[in-house]
Protein backbone atom coordinates (compact mmCIF):
# COMPACT_ATOMS: atom_id res chain seq x y z
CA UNK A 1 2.78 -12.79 -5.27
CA UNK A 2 6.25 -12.55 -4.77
CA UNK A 3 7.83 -15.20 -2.07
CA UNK A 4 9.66 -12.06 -0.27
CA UNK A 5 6.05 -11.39 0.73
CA UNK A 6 5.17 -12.36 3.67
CA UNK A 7 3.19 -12.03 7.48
CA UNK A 8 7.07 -11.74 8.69
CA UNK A 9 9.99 -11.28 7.17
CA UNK A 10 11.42 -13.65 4.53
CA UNK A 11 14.65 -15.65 4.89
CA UNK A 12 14.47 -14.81 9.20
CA UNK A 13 12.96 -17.28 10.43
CA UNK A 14 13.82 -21.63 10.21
CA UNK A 15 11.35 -24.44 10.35
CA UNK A 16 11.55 -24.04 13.99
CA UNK A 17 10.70 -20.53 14.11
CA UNK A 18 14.09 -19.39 16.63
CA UNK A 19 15.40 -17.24 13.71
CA UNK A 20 18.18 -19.17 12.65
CA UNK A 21 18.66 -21.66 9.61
CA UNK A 22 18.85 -25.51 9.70
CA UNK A 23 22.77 -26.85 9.45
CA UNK A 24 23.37 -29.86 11.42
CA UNK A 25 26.11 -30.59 13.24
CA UNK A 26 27.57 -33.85 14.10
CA UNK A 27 27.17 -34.38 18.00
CA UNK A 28 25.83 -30.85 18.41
CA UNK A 29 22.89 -28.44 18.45
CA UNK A 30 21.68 -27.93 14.97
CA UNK A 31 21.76 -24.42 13.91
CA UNK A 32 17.56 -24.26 14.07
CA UNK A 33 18.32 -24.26 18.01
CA UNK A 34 21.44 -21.97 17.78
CA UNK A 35 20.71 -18.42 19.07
CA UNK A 36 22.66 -15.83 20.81
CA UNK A 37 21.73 -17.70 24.14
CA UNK A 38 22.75 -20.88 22.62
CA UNK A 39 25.92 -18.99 21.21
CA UNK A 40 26.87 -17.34 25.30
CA UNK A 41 26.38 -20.82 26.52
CA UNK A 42 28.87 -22.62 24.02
CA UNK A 43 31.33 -20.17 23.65
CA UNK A 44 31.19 -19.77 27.34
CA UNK A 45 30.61 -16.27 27.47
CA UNK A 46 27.38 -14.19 28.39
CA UNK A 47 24.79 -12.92 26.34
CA UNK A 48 25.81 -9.44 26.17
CA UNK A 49 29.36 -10.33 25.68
CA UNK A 50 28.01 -11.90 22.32
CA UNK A 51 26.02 -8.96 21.04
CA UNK A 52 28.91 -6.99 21.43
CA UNK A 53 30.83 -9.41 19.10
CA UNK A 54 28.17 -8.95 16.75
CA UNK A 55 27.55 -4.92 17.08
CA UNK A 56 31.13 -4.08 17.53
CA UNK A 57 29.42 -1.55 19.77
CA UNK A 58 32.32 -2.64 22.79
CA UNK A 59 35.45 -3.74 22.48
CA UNK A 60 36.04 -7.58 23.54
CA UNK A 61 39.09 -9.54 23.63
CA UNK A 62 40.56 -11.10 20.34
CA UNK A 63 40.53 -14.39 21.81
CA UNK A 64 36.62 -14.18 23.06
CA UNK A 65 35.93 -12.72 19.74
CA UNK A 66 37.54 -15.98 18.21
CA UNK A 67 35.89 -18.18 20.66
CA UNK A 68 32.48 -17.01 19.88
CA UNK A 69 33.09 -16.61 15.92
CA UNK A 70 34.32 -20.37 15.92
CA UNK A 71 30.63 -21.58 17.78
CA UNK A 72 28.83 -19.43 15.26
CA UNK A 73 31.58 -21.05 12.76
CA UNK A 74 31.04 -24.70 13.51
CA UNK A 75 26.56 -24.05 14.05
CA UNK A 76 26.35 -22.84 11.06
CA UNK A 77 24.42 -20.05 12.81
CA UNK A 78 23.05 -17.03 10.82
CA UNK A 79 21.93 -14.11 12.53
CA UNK A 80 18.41 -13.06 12.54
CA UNK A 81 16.49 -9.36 12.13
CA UNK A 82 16.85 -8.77 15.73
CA UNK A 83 20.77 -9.55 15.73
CA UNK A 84 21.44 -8.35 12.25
CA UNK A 85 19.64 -4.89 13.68
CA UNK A 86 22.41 -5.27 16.19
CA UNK A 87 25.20 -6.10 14.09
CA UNK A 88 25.00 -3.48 11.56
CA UNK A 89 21.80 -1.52 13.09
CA UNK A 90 19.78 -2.42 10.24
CA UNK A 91 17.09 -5.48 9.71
CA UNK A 92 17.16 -4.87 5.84
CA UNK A 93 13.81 -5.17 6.00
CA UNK A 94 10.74 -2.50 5.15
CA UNK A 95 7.44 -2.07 6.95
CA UNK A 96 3.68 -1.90 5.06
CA UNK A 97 1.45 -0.76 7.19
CA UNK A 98 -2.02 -1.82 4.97
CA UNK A 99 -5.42 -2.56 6.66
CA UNK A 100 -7.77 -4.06 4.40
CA UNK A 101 -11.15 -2.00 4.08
CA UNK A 102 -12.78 -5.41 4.23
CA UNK A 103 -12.17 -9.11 5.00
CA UNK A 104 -9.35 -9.49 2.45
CA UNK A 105 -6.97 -7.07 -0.34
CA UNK A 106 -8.33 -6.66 -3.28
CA UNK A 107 -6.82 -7.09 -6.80
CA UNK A 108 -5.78 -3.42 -7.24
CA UNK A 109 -4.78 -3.75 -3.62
CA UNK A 110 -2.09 -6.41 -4.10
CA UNK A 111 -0.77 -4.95 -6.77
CA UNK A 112 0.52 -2.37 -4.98
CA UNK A 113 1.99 -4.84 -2.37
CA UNK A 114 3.79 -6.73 -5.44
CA UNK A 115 5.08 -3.14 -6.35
CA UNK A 116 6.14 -2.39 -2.70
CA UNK A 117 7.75 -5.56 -2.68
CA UNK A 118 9.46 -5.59 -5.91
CA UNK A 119 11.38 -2.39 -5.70
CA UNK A 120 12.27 -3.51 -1.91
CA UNK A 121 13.30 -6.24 -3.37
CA UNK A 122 15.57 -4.09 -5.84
CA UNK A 123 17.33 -2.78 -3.43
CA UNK A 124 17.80 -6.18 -1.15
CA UNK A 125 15.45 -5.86 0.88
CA UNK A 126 12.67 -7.47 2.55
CA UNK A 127 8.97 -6.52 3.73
CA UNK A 128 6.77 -7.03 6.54
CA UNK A 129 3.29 -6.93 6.12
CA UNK A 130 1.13 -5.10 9.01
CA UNK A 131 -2.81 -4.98 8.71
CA UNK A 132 -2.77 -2.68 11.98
CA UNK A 133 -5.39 0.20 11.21
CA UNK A 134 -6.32 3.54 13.66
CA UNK A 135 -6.37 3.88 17.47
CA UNK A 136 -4.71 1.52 19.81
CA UNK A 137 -3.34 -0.93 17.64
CA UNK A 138 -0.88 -3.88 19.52
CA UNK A 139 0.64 -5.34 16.45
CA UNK A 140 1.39 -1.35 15.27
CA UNK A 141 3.41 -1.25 18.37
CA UNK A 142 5.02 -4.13 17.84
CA UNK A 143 6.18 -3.40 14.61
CA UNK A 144 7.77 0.05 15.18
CA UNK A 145 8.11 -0.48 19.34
CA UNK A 146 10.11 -3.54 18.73
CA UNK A 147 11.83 -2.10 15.68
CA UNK A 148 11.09 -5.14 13.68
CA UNK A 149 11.29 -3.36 10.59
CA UNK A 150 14.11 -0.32 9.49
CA UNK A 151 11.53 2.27 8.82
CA UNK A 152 7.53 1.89 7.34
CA UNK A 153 5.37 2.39 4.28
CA UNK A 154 1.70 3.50 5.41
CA UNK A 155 -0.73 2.71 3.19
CA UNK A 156 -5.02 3.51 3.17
CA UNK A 157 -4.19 7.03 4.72
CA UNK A 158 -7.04 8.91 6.53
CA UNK A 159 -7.32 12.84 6.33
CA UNK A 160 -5.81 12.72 9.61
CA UNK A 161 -4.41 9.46 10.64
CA UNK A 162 -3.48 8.84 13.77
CA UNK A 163 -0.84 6.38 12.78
CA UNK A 164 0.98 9.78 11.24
CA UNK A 165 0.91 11.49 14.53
CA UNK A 166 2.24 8.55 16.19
CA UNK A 167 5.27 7.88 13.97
CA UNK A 168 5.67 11.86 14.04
CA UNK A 169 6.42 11.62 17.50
CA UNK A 170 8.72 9.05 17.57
CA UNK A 171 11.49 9.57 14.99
CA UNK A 172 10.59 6.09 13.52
CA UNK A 173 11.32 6.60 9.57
CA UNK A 174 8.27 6.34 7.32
CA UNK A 175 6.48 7.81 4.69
CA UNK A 176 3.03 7.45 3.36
CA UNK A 177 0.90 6.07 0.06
CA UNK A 178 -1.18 9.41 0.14
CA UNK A 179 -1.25 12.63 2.37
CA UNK A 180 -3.02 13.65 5.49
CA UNK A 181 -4.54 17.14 5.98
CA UNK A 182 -1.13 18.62 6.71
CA UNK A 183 0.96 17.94 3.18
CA UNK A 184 4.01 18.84 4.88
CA UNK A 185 4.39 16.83 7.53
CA UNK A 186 5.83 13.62 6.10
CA UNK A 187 7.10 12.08 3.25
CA UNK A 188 4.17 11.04 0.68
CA UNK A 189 3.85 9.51 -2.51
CA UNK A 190 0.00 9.99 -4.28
CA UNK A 191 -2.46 10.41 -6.77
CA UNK A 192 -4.04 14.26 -7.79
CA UNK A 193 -7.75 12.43 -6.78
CA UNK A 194 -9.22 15.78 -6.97
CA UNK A 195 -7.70 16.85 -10.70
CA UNK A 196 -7.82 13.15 -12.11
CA UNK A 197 -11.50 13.19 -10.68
CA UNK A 198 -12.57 16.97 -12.36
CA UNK A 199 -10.59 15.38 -15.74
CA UNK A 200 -12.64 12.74 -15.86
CA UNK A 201 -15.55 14.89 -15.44
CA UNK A 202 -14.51 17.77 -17.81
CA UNK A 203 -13.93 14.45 -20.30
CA UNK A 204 -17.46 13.56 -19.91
CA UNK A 205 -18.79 17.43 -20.18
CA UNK A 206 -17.02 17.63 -23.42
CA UNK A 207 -19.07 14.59 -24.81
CA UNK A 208 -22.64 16.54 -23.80
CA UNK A 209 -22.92 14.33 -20.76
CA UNK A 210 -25.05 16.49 -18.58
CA UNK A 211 -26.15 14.35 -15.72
CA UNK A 212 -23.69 11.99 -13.94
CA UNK A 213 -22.55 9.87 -10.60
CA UNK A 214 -19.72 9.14 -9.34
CA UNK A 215 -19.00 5.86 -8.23
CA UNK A 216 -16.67 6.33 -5.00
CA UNK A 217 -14.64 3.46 -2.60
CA UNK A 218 -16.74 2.13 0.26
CA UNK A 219 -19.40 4.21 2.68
CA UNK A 220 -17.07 3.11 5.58
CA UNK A 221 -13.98 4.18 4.22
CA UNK A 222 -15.00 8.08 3.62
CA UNK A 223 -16.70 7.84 6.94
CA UNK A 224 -13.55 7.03 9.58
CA UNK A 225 -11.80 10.26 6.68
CA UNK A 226 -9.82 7.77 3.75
CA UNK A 227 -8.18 10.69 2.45
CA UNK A 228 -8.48 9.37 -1.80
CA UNK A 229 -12.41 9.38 -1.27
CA UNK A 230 -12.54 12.88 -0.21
CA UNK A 231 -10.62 14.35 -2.76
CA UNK A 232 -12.44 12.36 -5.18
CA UNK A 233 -15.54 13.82 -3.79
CA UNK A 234 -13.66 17.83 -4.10
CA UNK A 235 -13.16 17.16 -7.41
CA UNK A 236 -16.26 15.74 -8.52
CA UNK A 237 -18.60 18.70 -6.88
CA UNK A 238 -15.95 21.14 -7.85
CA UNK A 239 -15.98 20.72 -11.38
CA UNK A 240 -20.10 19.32 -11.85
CA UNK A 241 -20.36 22.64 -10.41
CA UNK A 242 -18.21 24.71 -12.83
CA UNK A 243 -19.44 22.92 -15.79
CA UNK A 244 -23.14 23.31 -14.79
CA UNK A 245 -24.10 19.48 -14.73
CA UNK A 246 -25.76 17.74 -12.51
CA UNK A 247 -23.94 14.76 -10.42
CA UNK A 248 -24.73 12.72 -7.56
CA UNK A 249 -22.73 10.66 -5.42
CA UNK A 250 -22.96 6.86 -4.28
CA UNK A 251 -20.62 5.11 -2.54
CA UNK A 252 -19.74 1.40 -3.51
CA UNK A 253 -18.06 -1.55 -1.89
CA UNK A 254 -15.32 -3.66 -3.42
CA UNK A 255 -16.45 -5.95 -5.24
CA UNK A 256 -18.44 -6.50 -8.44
CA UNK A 257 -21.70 -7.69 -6.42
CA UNK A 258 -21.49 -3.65 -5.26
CA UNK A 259 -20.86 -3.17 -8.70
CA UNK A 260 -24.27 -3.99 -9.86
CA UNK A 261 -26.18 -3.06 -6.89
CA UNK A 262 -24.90 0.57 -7.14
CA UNK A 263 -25.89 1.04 -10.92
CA UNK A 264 -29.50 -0.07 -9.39
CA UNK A 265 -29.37 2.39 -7.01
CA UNK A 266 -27.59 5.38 -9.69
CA UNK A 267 -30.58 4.58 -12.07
CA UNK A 268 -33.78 4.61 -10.03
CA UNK A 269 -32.25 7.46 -8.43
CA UNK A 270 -31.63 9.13 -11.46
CA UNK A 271 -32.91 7.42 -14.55
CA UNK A 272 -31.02 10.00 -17.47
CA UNK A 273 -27.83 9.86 -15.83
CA UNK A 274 -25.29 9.08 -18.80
CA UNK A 275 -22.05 9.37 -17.31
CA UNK A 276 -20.44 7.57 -15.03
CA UNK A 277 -16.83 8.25 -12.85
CA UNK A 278 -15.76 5.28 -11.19
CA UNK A 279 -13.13 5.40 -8.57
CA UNK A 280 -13.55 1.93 -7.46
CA UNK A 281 -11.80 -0.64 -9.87
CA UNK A 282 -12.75 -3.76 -7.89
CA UNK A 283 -16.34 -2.87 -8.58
CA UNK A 284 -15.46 -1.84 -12.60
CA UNK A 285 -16.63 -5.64 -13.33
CA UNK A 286 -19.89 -5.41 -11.70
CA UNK A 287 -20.59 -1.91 -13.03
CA UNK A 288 -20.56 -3.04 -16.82
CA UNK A 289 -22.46 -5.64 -15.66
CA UNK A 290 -25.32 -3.98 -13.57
CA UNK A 291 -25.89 -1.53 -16.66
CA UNK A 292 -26.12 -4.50 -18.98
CA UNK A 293 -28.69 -5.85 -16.43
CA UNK A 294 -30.59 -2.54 -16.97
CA UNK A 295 -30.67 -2.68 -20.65
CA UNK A 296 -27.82 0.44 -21.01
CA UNK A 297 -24.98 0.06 -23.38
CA UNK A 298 -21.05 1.44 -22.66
CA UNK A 299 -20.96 3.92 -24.96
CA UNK A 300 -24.40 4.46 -26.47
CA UNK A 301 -26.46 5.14 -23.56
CA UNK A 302 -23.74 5.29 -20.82
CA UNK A 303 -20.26 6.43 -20.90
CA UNK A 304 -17.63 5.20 -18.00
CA UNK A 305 -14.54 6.83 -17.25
CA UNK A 306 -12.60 7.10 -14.20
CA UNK A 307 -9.13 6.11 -12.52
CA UNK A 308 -8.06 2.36 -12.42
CA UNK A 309 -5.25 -0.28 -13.10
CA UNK A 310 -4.22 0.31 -16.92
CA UNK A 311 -4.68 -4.50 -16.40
CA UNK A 312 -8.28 -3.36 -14.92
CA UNK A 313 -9.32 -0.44 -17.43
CA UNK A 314 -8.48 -2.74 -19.71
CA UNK A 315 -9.84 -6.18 -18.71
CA UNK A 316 -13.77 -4.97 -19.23
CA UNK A 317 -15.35 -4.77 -22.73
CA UNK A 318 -15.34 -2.07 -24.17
CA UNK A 319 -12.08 -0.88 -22.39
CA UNK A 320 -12.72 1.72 -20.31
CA UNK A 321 -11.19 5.23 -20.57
CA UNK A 322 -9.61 6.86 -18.31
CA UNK A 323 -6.63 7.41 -15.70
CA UNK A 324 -4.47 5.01 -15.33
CA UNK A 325 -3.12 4.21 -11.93
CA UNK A 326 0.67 3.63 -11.80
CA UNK A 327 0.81 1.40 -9.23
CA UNK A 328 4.50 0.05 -10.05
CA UNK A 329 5.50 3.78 -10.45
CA UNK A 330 3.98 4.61 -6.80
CA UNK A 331 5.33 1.57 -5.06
CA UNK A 332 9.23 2.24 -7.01
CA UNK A 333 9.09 5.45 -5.75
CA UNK A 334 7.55 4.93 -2.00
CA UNK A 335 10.07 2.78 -1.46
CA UNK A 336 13.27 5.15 -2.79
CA UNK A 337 11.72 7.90 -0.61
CA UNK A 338 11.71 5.30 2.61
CA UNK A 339 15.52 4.51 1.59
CA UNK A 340 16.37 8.30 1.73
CA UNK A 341 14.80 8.39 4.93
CA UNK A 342 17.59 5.56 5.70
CA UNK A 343 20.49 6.66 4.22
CA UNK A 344 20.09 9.70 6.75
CA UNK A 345 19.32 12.05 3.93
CA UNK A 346 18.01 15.50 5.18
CA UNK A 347 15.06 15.43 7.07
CA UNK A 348 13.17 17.45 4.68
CA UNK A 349 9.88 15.66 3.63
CA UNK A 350 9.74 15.03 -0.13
CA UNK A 351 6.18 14.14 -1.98
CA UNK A 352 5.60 12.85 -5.36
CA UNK A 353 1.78 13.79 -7.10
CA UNK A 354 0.85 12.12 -9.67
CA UNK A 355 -1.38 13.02 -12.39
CA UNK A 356 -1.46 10.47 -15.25
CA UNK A 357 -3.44 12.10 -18.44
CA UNK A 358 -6.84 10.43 -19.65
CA UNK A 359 -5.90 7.17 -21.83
CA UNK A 360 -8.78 7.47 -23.73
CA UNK A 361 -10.22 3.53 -25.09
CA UNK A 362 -13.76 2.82 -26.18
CA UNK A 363 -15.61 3.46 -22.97
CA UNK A 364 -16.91 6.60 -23.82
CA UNK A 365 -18.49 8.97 -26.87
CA UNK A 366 -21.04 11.75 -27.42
CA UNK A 367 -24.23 11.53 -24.89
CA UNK A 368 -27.20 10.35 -26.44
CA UNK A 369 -30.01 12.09 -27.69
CA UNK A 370 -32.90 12.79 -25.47
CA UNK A 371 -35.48 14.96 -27.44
């Protein structure tokens, strides 16, 4: 991962953890215990009379100015996000807002972060990571409340998300890594779930597939609303229904031991499905491996598609077909649309959809032969 990825942000924060960098000086405070207080007290002055030197926001005497520019001078003091925010009313530094479905981020996960972090890092800037999730959340507070960060990038949105409303009511400058029930109401970057889902199932009609289940992100996850999973689930029934198939739906955790235990519970469920549409990448592993457990080769008797990591589609054998997600795309542009939001751009919100066409590899081919 990239080293401007971090709990807080990097570069803010010295060995002693005061927000200043370490610079001795000879007889005096080293700058790890210089801070605005340390600053008033050495220059003489009071605290306030030092942000203003800093903001500019009142005017001050050229001589105190001097006085207090000659301390910060000689302490080799460097102002941190909190005085930098008052200096130029920026912290230069991004919010993600990311709770982890489970006890840690998956692979597909943190390669969005790396993307997040990489085109923040583009445009000189760092980011603060924030696992707060729904509800009452003290660290979410913190975070915008505090104004530790210049504006935020939500991630794992909910149909409605009550993180939305909040921000919504506040002002605060943020924009979202999929879309809530109302489209309109923010800033979004996302995926088409629904059309990438019915592609993947028209894909699979086309072969003869006639019976097939869709592997979808965790049970938990659709339950508290995780707005990719119900699209998914639109497009699935949507299209199984126009194309006269049969499908059925299981829900699967992330990882490959979920992997394998949901192509258990697919086949003695349904023993002649032949297609499978798999949303959930960090499971793609166990998948292959759970049908090769049940005697079922990828193509012959089975046929995989569904919307992953080109790194991921790739990585199993045969390579599996289907959309890939543009997770450097997504995190590039998630970040310009936060910057807009900065640059006091119109308030307008602005959404990018992607739809990535099929990238069609060796995971799939004609359904077999029943009669």
């Amino acid at each position: 991962m990239s080293n401007r990825f971090d709990e807080v942000a990097a570069g803010d924060r010295g060995p002693a953890g005061n927000g200043s960098r370490t610079r001795a000086s000879s007889g005096s405070p080293t700058a790890a215990a210089v801070n605005i207080g340390e600053i008033a007290r050495l220059a003489g002055v009071s605290r306030s009379t030092v942000s203003y030197a800093l903001s500019g926001k009142r005017p001050i005497s050229e001589r105190t100015r001097l006085r207090i520019q000659q301390v910060i001078d000689e302490h080799g003091f460097q102002p941190n996000a909190s005085a930098r925010a008052l200096a130029h009313g920026r912290t230069r530094t991004l919010g993600v807002v990311f709770p982890p479905a489970g006890r840690r981020y998956t692979d597909m996960q943190l390669d969005f972060l790396n993307a997040v972090i990489d085109a923040a890092a583009a445009h000189d800037h760092d980011v603060l990571l924030s696992r707060s999730g729904e509800g009452t959340d003290e660290a979410f507070d913190r975070l915008v409340g505090q104004r530790r960060v210049d504006g935020a990038i939500l991630m794992e949105i909910r149909v409605r998300d009550s993180r939305v409303d909040r921000l919504l009511g506040t002002g605060f400058p943020f924009v979202t890594m999929g879309r809530t029930a109302d489209p309109d109401a923010n800033s979004w970057v996302d995926m088409d779930w629904t059309e990438l889902t019915a592609r993947c199932v028209r894909h699979l009609a086309e072969l003869g597939h006639r019976r097939l289940a869709l592997v979808n992100r965790p049970r938990e996850l659709f339950a508290v609303g995780y707005e990719a999973a119900h699209r998914a689930v639109e497009g699935f029934r949507a299209t199984v229904a126009e194309q006269g198939l049969t499908g059925e739906i299981h829900h699967c955790g992330d990882d490959a031991a979920s992997g394998e235990a949901v192509v258990r519970e697919i086949l003695a469920h349904d023993p002649l499905t032949t297609g499978l549409v798999v949303l959930n990448e960090a499971a793609l592993v166990g998948v292959y491996r759970g049908l090769a457990q049940a005697g079922r080769t990828v193509p012959e008797d089975v046929s995989v598609t569904g919307i992953a990591g080109a790194r991921w589609a790739e990585t199993v054998t045969p390579m599996m077909t289907g959309a890939d997600n543009p997770s450097d795309l997504m995190g590039r542009l998630a970040v310009e649309l936060l910057l807009e939001r900065l640059a006091d751009s119109p308030a307008r919100s602005r959404h990018h959809l992607l739809a990535p066409e099929l990238t069609l590899r060796a995971s799939t081919g004609r359904a077999p032969n029943r009669s």
